[in-house]
PDB file of N, CA and C in Angstrom:
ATOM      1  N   UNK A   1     156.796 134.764  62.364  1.00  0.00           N
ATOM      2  CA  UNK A   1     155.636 134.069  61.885  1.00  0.00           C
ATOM      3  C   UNK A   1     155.938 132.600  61.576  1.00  0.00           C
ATOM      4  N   UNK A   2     157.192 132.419  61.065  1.00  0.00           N
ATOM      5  CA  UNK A   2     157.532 130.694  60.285  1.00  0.00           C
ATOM      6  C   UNK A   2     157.651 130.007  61.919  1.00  0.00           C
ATOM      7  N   UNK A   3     158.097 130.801  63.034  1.00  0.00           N
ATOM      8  CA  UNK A   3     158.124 129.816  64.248  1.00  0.00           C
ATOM      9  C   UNK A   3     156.727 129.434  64.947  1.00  0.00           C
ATOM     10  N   UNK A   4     156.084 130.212  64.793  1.00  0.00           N
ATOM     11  CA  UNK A   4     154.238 129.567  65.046  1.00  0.00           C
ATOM     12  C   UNK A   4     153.652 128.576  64.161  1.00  0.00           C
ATOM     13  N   UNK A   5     154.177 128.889  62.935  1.00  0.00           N
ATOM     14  CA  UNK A   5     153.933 127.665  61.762  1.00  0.00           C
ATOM     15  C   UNK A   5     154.453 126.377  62.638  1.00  0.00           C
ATOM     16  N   UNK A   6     155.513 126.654  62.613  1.00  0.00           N
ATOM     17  CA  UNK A   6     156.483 125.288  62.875  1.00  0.00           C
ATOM     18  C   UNK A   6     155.554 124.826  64.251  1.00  0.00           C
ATOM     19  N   UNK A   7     155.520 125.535  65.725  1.00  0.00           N
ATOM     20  CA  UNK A   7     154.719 124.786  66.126  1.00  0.00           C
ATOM     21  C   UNK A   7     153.540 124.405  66.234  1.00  0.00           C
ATOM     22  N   UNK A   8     152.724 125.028  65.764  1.00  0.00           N
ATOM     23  CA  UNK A   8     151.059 124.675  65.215  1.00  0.00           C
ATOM     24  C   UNK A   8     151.268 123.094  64.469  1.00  0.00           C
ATOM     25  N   UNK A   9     152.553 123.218  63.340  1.00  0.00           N
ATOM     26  CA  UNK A   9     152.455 122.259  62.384  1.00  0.00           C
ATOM     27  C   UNK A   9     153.020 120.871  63.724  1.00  0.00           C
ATOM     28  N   UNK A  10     153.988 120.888  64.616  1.00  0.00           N
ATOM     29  CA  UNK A  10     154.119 120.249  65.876  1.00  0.00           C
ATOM     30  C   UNK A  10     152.885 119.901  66.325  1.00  0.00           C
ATOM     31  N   UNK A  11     152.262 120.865  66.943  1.00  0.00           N
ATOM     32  CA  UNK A  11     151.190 120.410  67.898  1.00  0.00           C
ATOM     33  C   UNK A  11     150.043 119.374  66.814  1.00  0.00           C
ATOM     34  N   UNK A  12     149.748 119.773  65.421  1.00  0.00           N
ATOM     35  CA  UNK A  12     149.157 119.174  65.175  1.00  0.00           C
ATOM     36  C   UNK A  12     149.426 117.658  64.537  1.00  0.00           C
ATOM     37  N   UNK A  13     151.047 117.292  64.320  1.00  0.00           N
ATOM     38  CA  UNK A  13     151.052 116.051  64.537  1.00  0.00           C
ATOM     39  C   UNK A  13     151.123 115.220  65.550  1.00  0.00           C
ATOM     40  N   UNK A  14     151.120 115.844  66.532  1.00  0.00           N
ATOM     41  CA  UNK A  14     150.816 114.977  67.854  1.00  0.00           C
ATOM     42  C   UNK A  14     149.450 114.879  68.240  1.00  0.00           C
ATOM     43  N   UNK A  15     148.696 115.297  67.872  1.00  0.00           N
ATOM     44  CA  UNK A  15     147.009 115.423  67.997  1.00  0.00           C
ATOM     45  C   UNK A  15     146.926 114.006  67.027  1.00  0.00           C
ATOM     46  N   UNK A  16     147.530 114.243  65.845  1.00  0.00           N
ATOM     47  CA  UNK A  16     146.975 113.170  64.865  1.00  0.00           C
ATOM     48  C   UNK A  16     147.938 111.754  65.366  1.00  0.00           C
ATOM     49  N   UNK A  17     148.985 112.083  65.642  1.00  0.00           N
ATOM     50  CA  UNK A  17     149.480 110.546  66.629  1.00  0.00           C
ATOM     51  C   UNK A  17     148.261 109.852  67.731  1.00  0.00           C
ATOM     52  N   UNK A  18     148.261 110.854  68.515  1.00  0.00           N
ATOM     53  CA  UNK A  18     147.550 110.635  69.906  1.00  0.00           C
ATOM     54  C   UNK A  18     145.802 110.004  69.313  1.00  0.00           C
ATOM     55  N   UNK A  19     145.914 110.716  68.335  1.00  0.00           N
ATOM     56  CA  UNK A  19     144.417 109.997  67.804  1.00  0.00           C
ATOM     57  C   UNK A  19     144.551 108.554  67.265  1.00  0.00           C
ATOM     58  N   UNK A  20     145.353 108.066  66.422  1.00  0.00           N
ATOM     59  CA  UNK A  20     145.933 107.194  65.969  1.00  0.00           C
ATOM     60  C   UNK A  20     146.135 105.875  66.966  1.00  0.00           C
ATOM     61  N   UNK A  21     146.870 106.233  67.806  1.00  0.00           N
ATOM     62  CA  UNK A  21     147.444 105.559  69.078  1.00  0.00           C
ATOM     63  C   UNK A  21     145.885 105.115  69.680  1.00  0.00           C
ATOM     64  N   UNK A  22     145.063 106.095  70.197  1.00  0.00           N
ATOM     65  CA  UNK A  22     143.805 105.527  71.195  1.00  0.00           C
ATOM     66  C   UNK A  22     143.260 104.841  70.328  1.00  0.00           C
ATOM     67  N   UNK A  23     142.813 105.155  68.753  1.00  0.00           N
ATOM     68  CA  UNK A  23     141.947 104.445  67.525  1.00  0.00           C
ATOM     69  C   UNK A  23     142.906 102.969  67.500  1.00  0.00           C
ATOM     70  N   UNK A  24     144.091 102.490  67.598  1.00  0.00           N
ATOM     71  CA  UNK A  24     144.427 101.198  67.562  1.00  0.00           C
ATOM     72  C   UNK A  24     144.202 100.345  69.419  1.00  0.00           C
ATOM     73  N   UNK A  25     144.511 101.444  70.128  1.00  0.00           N
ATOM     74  CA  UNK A  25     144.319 101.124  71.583  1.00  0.00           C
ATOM     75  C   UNK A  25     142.679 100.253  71.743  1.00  0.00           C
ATOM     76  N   UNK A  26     142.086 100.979  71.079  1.00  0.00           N
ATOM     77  CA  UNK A  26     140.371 100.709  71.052  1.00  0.00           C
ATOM     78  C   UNK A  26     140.437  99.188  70.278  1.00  0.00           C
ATOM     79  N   UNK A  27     140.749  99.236  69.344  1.00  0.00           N
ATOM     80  CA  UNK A  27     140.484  97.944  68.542  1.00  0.00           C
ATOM     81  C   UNK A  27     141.097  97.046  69.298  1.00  0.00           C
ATOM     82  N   UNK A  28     142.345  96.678  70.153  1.00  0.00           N
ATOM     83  CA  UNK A  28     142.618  95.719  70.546  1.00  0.00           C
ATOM     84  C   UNK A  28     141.995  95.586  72.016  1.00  0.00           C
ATOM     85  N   UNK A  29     141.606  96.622  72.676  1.00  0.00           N
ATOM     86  CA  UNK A  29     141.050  96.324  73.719  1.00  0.00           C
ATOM     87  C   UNK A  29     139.655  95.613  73.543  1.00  0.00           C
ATOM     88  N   UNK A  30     139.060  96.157  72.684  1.00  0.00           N
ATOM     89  CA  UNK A  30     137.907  95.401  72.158  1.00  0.00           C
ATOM     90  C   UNK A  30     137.552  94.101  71.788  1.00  0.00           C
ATOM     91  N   UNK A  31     138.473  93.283  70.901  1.00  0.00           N
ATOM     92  CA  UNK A  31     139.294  92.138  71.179  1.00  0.00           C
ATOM     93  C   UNK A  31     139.263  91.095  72.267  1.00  0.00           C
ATOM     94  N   UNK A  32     140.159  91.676  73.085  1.00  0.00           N
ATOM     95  CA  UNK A  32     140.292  91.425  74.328  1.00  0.00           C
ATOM     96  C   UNK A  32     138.961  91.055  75.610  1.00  0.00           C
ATOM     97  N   UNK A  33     137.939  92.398  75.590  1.00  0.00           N
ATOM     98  CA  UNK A  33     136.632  92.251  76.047  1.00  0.00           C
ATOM     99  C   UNK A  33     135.898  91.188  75.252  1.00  0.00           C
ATOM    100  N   UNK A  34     136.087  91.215  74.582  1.00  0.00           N
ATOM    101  CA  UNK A  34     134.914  90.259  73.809  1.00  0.00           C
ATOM    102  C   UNK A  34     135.509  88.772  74.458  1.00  0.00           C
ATOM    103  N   UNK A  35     136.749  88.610  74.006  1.00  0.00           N
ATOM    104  CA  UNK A  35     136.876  86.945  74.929  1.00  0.00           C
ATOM    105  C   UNK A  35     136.643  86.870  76.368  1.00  0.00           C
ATOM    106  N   UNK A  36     136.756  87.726  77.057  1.00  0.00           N
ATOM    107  CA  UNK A  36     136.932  87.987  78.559  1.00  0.00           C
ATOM    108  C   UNK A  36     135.047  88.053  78.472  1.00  0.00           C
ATOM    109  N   UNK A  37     134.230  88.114  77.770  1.00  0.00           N
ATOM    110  CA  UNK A  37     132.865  88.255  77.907  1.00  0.00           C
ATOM    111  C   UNK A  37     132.071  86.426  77.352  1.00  0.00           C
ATOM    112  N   UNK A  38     132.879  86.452  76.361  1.00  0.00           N
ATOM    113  CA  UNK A  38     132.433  85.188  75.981  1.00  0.00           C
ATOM    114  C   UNK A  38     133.054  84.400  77.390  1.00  0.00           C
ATOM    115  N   UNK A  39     133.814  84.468  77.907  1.00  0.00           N
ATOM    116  CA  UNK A  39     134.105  83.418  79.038  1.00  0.00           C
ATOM    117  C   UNK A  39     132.951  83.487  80.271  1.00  0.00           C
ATOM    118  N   UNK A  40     132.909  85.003  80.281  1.00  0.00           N
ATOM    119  CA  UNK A  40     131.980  85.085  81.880  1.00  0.00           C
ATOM    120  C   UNK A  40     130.452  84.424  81.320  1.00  0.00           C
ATOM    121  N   UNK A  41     130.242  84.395  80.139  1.00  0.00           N
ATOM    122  CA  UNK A  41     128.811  84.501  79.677  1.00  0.00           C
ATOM    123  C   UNK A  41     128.431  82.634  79.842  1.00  0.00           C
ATOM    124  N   UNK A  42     129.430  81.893  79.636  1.00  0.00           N
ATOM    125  CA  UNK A  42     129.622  80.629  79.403  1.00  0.00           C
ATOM    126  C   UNK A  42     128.820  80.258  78.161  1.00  0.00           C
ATOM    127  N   UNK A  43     129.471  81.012  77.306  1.00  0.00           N
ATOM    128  CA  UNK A  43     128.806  81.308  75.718  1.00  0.00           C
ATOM    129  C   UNK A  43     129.225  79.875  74.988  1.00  0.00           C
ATOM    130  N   UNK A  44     128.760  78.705  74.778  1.00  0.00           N
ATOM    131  CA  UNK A  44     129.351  77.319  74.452  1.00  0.00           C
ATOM    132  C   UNK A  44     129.587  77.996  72.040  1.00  0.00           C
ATOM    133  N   UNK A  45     131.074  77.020  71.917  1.00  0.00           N
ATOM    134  CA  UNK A  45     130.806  77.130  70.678  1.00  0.00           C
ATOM    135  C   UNK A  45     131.471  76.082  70.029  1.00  0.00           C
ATOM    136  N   UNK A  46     131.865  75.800  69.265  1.00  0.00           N
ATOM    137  CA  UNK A  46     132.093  74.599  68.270  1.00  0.00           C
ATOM    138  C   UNK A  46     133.859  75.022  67.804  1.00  0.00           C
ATOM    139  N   UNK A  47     135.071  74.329  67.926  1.00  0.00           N
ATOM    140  CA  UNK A  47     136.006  74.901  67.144  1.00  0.00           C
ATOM    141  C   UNK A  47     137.266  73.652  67.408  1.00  0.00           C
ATOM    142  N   UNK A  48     138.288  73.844  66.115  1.00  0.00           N
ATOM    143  CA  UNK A  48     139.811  72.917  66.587  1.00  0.00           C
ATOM    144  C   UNK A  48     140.337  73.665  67.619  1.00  0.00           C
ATOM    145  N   UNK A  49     140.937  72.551  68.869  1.00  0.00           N
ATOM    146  CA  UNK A  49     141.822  73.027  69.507  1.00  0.00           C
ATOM    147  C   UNK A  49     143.103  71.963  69.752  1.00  0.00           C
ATOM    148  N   UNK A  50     143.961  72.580  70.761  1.00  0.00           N
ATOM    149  CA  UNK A  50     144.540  71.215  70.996  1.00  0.00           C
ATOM    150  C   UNK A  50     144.266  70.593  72.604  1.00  0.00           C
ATOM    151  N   UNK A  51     144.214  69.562  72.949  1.00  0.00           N
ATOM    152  CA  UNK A  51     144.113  69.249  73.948  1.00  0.00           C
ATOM    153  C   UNK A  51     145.060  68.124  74.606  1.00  0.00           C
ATOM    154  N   UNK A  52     144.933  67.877  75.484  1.00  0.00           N
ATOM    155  CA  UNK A  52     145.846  67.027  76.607  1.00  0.00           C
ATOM    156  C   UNK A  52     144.986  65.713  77.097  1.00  0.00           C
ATOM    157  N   UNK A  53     144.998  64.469  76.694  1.00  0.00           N
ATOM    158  CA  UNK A  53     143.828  63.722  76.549  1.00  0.00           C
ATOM    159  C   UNK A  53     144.720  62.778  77.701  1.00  0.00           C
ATOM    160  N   UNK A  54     143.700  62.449  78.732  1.00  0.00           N
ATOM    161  CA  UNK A  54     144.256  61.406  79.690  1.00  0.00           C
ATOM    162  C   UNK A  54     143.776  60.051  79.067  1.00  0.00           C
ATOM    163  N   UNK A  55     143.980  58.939  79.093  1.00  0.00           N
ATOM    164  CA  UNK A  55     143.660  57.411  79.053  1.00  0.00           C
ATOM    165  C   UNK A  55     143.576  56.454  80.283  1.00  0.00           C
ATOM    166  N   UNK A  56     142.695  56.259  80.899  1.00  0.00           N
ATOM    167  CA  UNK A  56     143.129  54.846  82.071  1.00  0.00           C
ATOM    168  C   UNK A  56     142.187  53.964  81.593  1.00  0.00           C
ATOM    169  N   UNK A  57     142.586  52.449  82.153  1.00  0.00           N
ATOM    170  CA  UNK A  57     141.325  51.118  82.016  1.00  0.00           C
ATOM    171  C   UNK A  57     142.214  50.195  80.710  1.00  0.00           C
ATOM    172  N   UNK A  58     142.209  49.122  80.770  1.00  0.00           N
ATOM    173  CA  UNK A  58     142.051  48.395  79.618  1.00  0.00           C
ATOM    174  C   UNK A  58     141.329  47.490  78.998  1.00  0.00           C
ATOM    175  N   UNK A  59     140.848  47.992  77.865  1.00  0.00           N
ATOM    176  CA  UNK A  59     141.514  48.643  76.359  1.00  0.00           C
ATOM    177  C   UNK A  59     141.553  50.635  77.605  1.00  0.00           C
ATOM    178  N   UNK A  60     142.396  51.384  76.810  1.00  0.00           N
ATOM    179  CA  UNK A  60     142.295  52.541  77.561  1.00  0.00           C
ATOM    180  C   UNK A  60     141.059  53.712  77.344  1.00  0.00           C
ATOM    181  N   UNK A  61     140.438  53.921  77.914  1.00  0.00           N
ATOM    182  CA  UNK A  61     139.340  54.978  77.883  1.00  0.00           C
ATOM    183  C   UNK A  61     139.678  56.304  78.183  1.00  0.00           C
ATOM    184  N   UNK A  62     138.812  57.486  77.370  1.00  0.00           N
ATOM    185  CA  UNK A  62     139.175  58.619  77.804  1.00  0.00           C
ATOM    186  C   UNK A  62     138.326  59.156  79.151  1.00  0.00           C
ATOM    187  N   UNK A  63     139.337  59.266  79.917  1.00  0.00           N
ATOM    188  CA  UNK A  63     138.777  60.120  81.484  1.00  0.00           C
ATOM    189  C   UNK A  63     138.487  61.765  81.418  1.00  0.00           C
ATOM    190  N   UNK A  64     139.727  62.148  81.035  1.00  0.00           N
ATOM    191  CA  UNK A  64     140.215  63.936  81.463  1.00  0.00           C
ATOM    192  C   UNK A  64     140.464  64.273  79.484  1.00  0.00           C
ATOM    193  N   UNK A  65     139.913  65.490  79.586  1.00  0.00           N
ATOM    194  CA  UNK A  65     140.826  66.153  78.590  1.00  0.00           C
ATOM    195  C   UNK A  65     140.317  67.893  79.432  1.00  0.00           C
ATOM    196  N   UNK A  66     142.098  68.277  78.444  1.00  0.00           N
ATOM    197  CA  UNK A  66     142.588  69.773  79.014  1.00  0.00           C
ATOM    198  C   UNK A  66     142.713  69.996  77.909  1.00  0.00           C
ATOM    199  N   UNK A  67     142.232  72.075  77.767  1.00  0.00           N
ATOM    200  CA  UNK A  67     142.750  72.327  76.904  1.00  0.00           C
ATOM    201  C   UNK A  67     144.123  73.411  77.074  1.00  0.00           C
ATOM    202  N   UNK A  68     144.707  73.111  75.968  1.00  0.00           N
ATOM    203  CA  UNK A  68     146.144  73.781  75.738  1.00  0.00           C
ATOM    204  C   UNK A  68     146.542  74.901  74.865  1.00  0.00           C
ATOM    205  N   UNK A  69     147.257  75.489  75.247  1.00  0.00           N
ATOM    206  CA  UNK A  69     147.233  77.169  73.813  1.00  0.00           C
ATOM    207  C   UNK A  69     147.603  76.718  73.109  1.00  0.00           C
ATOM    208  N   UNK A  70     148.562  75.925  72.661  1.00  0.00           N
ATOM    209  CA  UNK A  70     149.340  75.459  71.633  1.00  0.00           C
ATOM    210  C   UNK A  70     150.197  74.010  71.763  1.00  0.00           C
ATOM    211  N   UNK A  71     150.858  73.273  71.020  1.00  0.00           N
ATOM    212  CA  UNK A  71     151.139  72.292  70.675  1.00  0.00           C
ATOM    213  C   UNK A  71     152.807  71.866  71.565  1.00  0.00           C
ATOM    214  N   UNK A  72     153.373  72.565  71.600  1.00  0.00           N
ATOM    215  CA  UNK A  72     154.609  73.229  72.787  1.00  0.00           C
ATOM    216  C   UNK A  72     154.065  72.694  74.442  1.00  0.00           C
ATOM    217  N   UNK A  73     153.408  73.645  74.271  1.00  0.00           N
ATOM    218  CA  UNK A  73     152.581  73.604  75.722  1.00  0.00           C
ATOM    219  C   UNK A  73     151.929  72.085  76.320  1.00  0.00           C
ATOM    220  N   UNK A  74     151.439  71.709  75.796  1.00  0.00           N
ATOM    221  CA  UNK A  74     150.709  70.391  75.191  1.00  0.00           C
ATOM    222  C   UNK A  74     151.529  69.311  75.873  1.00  0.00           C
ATOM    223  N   UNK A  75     153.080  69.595  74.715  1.00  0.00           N
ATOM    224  CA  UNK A  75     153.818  68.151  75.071  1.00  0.00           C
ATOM    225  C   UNK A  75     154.741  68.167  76.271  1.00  0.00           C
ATOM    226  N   UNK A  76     154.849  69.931  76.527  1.00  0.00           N
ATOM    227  CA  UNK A  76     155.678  69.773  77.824  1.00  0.00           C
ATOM    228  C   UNK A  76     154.329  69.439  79.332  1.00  0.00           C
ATOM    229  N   UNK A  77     153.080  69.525  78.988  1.00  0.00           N
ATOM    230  CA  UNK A  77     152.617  69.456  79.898  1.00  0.00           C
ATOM    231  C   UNK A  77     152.321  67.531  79.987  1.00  0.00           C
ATOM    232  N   UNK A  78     152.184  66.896  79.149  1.00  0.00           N
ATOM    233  CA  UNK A  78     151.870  65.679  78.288  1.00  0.00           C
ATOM    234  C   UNK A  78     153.332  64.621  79.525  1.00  0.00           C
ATOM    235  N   UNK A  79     154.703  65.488  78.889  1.00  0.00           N
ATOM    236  CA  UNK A  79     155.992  65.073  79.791  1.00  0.00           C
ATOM    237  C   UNK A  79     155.934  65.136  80.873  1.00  0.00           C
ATOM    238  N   UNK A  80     155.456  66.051  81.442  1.00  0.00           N
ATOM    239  CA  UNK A  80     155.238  65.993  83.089  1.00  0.00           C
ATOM    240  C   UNK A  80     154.671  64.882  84.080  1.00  0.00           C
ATOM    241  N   UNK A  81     152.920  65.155  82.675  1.00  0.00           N
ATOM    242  CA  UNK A  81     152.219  64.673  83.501  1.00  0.00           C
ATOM    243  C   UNK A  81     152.725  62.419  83.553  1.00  0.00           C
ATOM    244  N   UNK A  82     153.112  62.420  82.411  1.00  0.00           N
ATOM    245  CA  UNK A  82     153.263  61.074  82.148  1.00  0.00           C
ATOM    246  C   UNK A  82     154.695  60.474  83.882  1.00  0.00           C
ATOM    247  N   UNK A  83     155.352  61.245  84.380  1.00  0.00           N
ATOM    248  CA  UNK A  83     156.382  61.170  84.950  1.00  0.00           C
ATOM    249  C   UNK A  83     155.577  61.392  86.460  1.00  0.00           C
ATOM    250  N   UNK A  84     154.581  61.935  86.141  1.00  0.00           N
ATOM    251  CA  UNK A  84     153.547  61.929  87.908  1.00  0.00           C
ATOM    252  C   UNK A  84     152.967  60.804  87.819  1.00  0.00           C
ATOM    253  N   UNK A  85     152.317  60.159  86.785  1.00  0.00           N
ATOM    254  CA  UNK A  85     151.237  58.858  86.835  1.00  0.00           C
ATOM    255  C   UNK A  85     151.600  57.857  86.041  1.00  0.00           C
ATOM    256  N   UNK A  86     149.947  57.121  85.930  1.00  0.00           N
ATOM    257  CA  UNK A  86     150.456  56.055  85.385  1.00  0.00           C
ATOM    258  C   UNK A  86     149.479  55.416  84.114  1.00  0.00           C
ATOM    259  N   UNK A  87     148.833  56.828  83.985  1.00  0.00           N
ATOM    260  CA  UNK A  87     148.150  56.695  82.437  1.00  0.00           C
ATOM    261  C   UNK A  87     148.526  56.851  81.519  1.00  0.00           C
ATOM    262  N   UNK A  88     147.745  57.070  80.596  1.00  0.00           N
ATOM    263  CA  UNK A  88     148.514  57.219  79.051  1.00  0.00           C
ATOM    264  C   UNK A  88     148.189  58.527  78.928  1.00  0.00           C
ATOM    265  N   UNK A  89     149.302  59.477  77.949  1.00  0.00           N
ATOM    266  CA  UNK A  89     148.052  60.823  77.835  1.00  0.00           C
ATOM    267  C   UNK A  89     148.811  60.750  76.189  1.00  0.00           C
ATOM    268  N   UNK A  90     147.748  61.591  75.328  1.00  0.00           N
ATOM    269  CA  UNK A  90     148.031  61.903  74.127  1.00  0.00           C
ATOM    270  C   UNK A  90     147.831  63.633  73.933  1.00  0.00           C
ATOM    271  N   UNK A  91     148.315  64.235  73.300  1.00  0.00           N
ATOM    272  CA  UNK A  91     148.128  65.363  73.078  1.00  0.00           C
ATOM    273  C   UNK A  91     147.667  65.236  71.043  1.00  0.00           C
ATOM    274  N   UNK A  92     146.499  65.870  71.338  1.00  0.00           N
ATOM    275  CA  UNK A  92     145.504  65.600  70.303  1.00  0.00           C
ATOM    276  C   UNK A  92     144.690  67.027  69.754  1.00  0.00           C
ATOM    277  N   UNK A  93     144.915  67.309  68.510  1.00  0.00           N
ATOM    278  CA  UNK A  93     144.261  68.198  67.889  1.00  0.00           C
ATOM    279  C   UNK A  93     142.980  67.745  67.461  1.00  0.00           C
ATOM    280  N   UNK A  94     141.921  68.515  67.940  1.00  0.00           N
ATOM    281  CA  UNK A  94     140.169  67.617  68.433  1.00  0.00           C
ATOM    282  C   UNK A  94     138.785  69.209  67.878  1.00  0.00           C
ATOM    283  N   UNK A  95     137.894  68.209  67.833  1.00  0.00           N
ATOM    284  CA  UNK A  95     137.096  69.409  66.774  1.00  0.00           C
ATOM    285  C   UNK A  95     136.008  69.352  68.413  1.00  0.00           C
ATOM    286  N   UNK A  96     135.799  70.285  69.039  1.00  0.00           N
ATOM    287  CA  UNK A  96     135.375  70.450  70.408  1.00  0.00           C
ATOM    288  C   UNK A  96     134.160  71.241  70.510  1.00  0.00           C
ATOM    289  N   UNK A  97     133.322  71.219  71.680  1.00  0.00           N
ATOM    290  CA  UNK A  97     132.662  72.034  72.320  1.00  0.00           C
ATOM    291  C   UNK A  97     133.113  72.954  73.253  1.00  0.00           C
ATOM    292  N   UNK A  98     133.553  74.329  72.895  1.00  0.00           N
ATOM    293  CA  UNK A  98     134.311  75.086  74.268  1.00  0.00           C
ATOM    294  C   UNK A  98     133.214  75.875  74.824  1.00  0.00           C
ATOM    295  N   UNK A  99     133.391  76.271  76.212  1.00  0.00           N
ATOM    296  CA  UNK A  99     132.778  77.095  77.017  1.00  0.00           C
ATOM    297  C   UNK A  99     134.250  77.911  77.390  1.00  0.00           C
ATOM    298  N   UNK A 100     134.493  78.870  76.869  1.00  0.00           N
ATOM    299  CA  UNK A 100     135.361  80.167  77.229  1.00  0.00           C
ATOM    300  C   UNK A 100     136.739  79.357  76.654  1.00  0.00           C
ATOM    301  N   UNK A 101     137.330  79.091  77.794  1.00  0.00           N
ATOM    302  CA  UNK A 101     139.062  78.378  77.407  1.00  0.00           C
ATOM    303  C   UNK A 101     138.566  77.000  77.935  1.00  0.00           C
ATOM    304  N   UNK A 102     137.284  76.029  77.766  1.00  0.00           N
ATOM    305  CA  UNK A 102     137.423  74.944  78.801  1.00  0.00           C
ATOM    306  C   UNK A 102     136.780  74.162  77.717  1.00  0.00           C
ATOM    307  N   UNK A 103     137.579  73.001  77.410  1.00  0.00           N
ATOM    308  CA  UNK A 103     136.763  71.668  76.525  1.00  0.00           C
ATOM    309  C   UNK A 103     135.645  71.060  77.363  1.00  0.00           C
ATOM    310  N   UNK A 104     134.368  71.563  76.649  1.00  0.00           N
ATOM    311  CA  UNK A 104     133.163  70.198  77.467  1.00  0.00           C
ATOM    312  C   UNK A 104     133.100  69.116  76.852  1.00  0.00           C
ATOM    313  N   UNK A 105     132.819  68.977  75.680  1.00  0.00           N
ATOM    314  CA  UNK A 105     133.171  67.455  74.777  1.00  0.00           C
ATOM    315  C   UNK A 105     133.758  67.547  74.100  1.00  0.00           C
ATOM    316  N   UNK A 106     134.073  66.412  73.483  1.00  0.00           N
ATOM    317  CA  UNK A 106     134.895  66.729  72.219  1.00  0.00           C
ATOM    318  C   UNK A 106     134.484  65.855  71.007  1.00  0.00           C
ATOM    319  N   UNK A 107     134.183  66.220  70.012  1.00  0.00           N
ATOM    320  CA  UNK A 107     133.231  65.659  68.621  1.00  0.00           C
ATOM    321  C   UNK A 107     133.811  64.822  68.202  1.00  0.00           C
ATOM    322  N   UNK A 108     134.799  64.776  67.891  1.00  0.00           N
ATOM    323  CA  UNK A 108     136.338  63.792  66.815  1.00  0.00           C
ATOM    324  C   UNK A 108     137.356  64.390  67.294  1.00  0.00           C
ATOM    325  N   UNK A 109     138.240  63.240  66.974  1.00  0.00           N
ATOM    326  CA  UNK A 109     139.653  63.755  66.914  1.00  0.00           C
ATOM    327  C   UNK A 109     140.304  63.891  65.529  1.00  0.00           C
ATOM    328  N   UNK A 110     141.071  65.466  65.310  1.00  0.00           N
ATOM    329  CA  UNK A 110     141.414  65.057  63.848  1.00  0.00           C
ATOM    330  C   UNK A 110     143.192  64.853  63.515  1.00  0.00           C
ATOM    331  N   UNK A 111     144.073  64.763  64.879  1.00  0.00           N
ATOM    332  CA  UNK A 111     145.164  64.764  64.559  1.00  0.00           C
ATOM    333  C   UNK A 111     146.044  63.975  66.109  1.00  0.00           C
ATOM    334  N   UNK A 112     147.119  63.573  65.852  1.00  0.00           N
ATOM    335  CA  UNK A 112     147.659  63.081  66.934  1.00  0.00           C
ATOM    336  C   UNK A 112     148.771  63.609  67.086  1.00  0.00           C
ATOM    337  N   UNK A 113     149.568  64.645  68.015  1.00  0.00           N
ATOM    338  CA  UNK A 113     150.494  65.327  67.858  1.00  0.00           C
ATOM    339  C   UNK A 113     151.942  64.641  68.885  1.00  0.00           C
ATOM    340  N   UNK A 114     153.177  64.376  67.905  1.00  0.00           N
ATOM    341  CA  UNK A 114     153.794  63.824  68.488  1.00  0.00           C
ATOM    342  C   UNK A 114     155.430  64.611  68.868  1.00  0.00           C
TER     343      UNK A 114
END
């Protein structure tokens, strides 16, 4: 009898794992859909990001801005690009209009990242 215990009491912590496991599986997939929806939807919203700001003309004007995941990313892309051309670029933390991952304007700038 104690060896049916034992695996009943088995089977039923793996029921309560396996439940566990899909109940966190769900929340992050969910997550996930929601940005992947806000992108297809071209859902516009207001937020800081960082971006990759080109300059040409003098005094210098802004042409291009990109946006960037993070501040890393930014300056190695910032290094590159400065070594292909012959503008100025700044990598700039900016209070924006996004459509999914894509800067359409940008409101202010609130930081200059060096």
């Amino acid at each position: 009898m104690s060896k049916i215990k034992i695996v009943f009491y088995l089977i039923l912590i793996f029921v309560l794992y396996k439940g566990y496991d899909a109940f966190k599986n769900f929340e992050i997939g969910v997550g996930d859909r929601v940005a992947k929806i806000e992108e297809i939807s071209e859902f516009e919203k207001e937020g800081e990001v960082i971006g990759l700001m080109m300059y040409l003309g003098n005094p210098p004007e802004l042409k291009e801005h990109l946006f960037t995941p993070n501040r890393s990313k930014c300056l190695e892309m910032k290094q590159t690009a400065e070594k292909n051309s012959f503008a100025y670029y700044e990598c700039v933390k900016v209070n924006a209009v996004l459509k999914g991952s894509k800067i359409v304007s940008i409101i202010d700038e609130i930081e200059v990242i060096e």
